[in-house]
PDB file of N, CA and C in Angstrom:
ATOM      1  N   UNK A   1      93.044  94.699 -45.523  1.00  0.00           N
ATOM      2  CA  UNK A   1      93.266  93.675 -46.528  1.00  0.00           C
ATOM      3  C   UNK A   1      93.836  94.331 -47.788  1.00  0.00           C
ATOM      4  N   UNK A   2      94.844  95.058 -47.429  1.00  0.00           N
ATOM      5  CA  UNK A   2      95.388  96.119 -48.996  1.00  0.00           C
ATOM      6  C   UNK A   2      95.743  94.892 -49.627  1.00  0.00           C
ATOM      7  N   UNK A   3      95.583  94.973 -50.879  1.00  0.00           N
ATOM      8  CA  UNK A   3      95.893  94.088 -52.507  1.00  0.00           C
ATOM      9  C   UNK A   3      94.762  93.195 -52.690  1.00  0.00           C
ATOM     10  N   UNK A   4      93.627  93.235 -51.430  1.00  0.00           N
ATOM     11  CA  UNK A   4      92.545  91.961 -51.632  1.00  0.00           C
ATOM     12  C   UNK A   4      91.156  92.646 -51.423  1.00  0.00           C
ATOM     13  N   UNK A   5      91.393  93.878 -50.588  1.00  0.00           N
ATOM     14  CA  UNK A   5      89.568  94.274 -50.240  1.00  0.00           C
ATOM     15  C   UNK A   5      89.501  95.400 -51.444  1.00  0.00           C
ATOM     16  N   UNK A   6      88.298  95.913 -52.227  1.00  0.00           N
ATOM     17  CA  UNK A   6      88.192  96.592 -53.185  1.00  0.00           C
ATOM     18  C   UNK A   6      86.419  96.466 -53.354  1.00  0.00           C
ATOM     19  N   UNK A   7      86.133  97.433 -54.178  1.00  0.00           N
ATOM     20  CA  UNK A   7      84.717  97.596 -53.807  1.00  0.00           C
ATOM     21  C   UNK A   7      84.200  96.866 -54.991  1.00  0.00           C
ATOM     22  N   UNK A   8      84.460  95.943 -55.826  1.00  0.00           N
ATOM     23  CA  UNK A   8      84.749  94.815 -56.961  1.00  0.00           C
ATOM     24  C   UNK A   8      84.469  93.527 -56.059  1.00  0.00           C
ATOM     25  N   UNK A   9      85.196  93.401 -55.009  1.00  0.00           N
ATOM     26  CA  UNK A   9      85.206  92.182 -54.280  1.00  0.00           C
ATOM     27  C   UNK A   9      83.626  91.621 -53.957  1.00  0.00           C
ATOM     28  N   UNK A  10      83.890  90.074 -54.490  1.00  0.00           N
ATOM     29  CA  UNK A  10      82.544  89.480 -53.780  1.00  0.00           C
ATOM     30  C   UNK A  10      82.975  88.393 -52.691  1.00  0.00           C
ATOM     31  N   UNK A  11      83.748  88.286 -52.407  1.00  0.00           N
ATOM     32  CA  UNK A  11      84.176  87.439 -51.474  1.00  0.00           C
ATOM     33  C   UNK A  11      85.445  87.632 -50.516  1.00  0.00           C
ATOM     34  N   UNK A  12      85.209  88.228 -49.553  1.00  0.00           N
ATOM     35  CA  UNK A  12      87.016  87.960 -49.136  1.00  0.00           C
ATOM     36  C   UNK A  12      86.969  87.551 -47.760  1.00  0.00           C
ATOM     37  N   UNK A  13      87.924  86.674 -47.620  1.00  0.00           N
ATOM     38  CA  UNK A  13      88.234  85.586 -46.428  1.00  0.00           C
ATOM     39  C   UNK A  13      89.467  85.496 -45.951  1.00  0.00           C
ATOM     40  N   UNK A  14      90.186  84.700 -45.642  1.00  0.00           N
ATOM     41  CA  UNK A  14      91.444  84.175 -45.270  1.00  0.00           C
ATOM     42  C   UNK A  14      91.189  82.728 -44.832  1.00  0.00           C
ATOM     43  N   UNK A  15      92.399  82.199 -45.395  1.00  0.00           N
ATOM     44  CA  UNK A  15      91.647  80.168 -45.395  1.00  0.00           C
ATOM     45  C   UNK A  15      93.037  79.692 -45.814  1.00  0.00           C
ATOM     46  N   UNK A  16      93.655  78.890 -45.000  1.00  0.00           N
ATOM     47  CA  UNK A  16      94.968  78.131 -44.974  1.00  0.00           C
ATOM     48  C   UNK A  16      94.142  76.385 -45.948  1.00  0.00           C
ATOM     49  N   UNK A  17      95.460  75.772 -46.534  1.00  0.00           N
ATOM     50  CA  UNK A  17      95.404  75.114 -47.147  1.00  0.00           C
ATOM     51  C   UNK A  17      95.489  73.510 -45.940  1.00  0.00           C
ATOM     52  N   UNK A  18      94.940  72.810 -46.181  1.00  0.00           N
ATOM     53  CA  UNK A  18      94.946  71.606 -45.536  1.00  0.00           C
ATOM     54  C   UNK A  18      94.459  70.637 -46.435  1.00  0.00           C
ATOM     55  N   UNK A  19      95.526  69.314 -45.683  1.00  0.00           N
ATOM     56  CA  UNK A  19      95.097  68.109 -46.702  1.00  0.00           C
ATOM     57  C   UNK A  19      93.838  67.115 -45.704  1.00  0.00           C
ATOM     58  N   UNK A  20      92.935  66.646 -46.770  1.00  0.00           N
ATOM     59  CA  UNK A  20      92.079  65.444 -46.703  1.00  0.00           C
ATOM     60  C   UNK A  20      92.250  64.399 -46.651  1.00  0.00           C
ATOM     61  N   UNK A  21      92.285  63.373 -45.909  1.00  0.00           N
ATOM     62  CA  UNK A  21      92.965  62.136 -45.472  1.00  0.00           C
ATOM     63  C   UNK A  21      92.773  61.219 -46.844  1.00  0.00           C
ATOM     64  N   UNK A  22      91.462  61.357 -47.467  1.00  0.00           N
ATOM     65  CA  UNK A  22      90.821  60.818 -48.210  1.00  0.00           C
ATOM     66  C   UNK A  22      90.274  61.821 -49.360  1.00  0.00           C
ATOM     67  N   UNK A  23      90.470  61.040 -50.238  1.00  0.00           N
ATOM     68  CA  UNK A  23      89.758  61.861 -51.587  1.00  0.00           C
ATOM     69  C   UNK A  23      88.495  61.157 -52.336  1.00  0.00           C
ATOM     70  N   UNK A  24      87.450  61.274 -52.793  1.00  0.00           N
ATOM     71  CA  UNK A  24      85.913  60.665 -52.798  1.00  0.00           C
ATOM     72  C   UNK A  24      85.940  61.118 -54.105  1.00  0.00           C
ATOM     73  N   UNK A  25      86.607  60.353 -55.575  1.00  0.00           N
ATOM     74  CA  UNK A  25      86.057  60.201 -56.768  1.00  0.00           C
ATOM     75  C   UNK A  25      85.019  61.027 -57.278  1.00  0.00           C
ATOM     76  N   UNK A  26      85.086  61.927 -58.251  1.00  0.00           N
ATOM     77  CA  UNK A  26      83.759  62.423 -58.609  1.00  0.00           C
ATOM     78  C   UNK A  26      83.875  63.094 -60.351  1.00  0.00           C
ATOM     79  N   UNK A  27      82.739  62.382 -60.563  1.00  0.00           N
ATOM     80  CA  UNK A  27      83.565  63.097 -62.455  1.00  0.00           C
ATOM     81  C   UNK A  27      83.794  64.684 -62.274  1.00  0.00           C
ATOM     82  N   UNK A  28      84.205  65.015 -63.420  1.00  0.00           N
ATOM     83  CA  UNK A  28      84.863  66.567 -63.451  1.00  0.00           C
ATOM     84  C   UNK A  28      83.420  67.202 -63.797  1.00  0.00           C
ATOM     85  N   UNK A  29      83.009  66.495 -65.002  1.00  0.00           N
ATOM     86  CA  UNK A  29      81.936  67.359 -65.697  1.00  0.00           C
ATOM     87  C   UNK A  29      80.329  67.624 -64.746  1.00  0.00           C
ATOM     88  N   UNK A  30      79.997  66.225 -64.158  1.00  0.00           N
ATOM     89  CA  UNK A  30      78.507  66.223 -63.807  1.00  0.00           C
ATOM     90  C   UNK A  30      78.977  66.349 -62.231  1.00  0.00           C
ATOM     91  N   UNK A  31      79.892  66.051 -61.338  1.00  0.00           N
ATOM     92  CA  UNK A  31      80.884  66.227 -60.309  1.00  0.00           C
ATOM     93  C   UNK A  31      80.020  65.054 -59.329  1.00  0.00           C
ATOM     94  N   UNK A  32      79.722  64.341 -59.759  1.00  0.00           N
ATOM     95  CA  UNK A  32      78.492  63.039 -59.074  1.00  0.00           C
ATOM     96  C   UNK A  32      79.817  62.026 -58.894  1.00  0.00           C
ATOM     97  N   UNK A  33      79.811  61.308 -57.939  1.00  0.00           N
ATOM     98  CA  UNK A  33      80.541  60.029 -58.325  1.00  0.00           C
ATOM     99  C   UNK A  33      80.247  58.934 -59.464  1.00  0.00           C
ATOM    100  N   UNK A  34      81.554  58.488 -60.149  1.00  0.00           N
ATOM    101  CA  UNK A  34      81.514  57.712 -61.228  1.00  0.00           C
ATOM    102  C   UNK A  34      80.741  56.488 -61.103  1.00  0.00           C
ATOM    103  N   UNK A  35      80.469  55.950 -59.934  1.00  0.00           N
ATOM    104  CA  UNK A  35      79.815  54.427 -59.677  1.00  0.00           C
ATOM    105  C   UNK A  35      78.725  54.746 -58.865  1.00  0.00           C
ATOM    106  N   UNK A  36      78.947  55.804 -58.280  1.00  0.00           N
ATOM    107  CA  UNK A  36      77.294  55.786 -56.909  1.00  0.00           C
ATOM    108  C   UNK A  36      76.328  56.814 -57.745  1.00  0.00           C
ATOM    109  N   UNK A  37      75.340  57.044 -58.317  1.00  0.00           N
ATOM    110  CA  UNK A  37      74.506  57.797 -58.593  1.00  0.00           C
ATOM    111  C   UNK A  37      73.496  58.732 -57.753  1.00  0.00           C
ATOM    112  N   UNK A  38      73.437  59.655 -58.208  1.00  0.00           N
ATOM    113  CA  UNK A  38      73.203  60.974 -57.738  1.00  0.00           C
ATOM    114  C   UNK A  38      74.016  60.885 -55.795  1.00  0.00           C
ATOM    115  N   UNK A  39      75.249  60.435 -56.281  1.00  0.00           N
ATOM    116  CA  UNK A  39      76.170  61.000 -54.594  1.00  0.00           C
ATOM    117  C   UNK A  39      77.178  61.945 -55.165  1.00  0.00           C
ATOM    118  N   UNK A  40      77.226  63.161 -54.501  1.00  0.00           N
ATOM    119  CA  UNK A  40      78.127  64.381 -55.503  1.00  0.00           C
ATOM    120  C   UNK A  40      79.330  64.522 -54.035  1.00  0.00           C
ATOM    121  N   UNK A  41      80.230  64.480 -54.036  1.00  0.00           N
ATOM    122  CA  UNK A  41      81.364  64.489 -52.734  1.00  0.00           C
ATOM    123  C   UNK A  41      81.819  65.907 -52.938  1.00  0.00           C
ATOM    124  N   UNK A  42      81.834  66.631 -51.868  1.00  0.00           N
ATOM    125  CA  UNK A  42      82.064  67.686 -51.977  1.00  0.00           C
ATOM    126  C   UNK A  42      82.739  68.478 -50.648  1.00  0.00           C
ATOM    127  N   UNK A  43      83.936  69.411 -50.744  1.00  0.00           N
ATOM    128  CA  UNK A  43      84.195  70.323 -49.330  1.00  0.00           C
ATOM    129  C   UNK A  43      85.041  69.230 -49.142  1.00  0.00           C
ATOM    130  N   UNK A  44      85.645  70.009 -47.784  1.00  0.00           N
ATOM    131  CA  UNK A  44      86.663  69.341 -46.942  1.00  0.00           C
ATOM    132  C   UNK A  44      86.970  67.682 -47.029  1.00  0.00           C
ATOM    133  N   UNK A  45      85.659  67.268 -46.137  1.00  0.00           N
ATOM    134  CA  UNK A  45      85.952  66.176 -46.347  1.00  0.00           C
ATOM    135  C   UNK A  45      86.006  65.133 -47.345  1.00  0.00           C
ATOM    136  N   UNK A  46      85.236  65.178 -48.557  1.00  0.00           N
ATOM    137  CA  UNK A  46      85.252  64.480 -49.583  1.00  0.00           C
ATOM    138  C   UNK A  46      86.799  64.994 -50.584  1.00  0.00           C
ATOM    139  N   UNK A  47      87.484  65.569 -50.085  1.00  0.00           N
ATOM    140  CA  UNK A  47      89.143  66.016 -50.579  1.00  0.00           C
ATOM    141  C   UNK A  47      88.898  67.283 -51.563  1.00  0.00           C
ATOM    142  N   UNK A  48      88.085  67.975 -51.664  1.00  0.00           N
ATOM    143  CA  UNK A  48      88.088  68.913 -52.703  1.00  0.00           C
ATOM    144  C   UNK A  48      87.567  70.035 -52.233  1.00  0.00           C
ATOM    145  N   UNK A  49      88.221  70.612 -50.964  1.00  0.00           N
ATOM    146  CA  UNK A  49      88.493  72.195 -50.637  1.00  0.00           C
ATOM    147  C   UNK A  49      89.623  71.927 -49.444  1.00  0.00           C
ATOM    148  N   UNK A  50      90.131  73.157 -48.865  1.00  0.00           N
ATOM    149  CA  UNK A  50      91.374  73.232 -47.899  1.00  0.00           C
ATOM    150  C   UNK A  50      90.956  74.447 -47.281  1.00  0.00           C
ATOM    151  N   UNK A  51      89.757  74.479 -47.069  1.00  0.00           N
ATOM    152  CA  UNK A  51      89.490  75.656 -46.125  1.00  0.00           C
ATOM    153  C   UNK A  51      87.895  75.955 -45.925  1.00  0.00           C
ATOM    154  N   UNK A  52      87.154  76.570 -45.165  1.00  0.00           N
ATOM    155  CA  UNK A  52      85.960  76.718 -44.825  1.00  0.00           C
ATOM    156  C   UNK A  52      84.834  77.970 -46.187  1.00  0.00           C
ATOM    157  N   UNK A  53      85.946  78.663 -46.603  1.00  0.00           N
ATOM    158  CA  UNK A  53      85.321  79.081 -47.638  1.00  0.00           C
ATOM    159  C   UNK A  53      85.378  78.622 -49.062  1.00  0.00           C
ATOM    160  N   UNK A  54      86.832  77.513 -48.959  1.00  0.00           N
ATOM    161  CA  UNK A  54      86.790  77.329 -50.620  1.00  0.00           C
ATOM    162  C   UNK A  54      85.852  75.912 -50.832  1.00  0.00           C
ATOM    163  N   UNK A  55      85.384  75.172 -49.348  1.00  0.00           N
ATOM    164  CA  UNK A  55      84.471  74.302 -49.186  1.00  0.00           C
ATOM    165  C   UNK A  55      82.615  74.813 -49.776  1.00  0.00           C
ATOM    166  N   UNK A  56      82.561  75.996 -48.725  1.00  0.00           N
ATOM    167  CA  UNK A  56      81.517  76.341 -49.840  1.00  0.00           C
ATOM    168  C   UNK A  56      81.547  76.833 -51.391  1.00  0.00           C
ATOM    169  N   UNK A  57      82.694  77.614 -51.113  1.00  0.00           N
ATOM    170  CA  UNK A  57      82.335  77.176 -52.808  1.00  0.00           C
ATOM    171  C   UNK A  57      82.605  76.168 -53.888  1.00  0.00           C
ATOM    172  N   UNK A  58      82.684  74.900 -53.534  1.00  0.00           N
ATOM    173  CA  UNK A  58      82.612  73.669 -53.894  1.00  0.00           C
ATOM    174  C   UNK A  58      81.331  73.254 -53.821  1.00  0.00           C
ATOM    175  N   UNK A  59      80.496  73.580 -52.386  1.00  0.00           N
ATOM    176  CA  UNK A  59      78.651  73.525 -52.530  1.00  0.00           C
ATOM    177  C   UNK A  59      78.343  73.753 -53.403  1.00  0.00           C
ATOM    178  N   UNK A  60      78.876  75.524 -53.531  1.00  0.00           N
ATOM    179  CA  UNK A  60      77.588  76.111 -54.624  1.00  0.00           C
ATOM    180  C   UNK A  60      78.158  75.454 -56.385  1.00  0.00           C
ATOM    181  N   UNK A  61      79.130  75.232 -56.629  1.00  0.00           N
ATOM    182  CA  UNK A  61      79.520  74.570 -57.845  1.00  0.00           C
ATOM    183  C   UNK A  61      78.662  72.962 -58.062  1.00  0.00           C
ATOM    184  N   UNK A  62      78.252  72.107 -56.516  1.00  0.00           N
ATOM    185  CA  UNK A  62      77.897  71.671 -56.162  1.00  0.00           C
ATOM    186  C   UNK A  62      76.160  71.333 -57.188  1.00  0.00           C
ATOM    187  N   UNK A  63      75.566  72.412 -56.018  1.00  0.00           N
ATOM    188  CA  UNK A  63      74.529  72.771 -55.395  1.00  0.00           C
ATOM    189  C   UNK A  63      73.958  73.335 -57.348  1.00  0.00           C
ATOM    190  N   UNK A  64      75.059  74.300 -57.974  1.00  0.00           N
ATOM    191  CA  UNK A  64      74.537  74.318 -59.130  1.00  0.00           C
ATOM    192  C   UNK A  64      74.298  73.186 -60.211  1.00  0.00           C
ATOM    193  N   UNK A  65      75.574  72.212 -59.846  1.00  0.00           N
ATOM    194  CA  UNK A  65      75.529  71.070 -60.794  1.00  0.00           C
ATOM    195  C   UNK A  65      74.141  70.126 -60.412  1.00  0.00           C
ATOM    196  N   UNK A  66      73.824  69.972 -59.462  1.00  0.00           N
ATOM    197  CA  UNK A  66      72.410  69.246 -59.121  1.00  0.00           C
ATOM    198  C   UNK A  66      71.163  69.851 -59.892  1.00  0.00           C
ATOM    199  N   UNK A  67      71.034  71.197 -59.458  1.00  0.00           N
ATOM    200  CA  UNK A  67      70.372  72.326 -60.428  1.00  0.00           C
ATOM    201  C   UNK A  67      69.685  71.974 -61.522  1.00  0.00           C
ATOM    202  N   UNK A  68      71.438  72.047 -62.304  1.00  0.00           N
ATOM    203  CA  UNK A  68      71.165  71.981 -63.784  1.00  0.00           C
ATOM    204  C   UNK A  68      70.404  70.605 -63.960  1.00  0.00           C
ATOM    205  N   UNK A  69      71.201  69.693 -63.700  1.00  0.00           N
ATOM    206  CA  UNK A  69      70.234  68.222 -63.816  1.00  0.00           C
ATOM    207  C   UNK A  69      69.185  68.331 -63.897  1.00  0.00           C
ATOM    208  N   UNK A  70      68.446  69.003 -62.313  1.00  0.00           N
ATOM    209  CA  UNK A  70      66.606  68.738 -62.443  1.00  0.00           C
ATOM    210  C   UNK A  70      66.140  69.189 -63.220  1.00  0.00           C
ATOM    211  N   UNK A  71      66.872  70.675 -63.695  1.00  0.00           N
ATOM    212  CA  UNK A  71      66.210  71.584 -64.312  1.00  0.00           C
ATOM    213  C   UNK A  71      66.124  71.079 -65.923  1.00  0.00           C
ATOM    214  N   UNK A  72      67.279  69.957 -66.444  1.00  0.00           N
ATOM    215  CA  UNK A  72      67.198  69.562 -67.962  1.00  0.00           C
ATOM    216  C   UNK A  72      66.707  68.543 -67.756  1.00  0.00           C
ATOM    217  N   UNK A  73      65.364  68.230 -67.000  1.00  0.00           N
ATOM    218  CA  UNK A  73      64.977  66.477 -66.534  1.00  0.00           C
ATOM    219  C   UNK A  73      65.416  65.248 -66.331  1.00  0.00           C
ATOM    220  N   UNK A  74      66.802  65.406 -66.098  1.00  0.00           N
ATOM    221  CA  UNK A  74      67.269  64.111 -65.666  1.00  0.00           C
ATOM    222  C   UNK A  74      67.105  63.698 -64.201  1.00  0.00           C
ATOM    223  N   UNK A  75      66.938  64.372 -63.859  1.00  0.00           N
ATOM    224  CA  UNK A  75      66.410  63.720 -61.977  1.00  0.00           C
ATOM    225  C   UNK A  75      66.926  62.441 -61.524  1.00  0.00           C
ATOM    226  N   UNK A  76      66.847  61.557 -62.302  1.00  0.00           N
ATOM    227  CA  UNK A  76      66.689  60.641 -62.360  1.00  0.00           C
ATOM    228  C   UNK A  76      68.293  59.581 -62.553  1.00  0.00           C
TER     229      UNK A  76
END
């Protein structure tokens, strides 16, 4: 992987770009959908990754934005 593997690297993959038939609304900031509450669309199929790794890391951007919520008591 010369120009991409390095001992710096935390991630390295290979992942072609593909489109989502459908794209699933979601604010930028709290990444929840604008009308459904606490539904967060995320990865492949909800239109916001093009590959198996840039899907997870849409989880964990995900997975943190839920996080923060519980953690500043909005749960709710």
């Amino acid at each position: 992987m010369r120009g991409y593997y390095t001992n710096e690297a935390v991630l390295v993959a290979t992942e072609s770009r593909t489109s989502s038939p459908v794209r699933i609304p979601r604010d930028a900031e709290t990444l929840q959908h604008p009308q459904i509450k606490n539904l967060y669309p995320c990865g492949e199929g909800a239109g916001y990754a093009g590959g198996i790794v840039s899907a997870a890391m849409d989880g964990e951007r995900v997975a943190k934005s839920i996080s923060n919520k519980i953690a500043s008591g909005h749960s709710q």
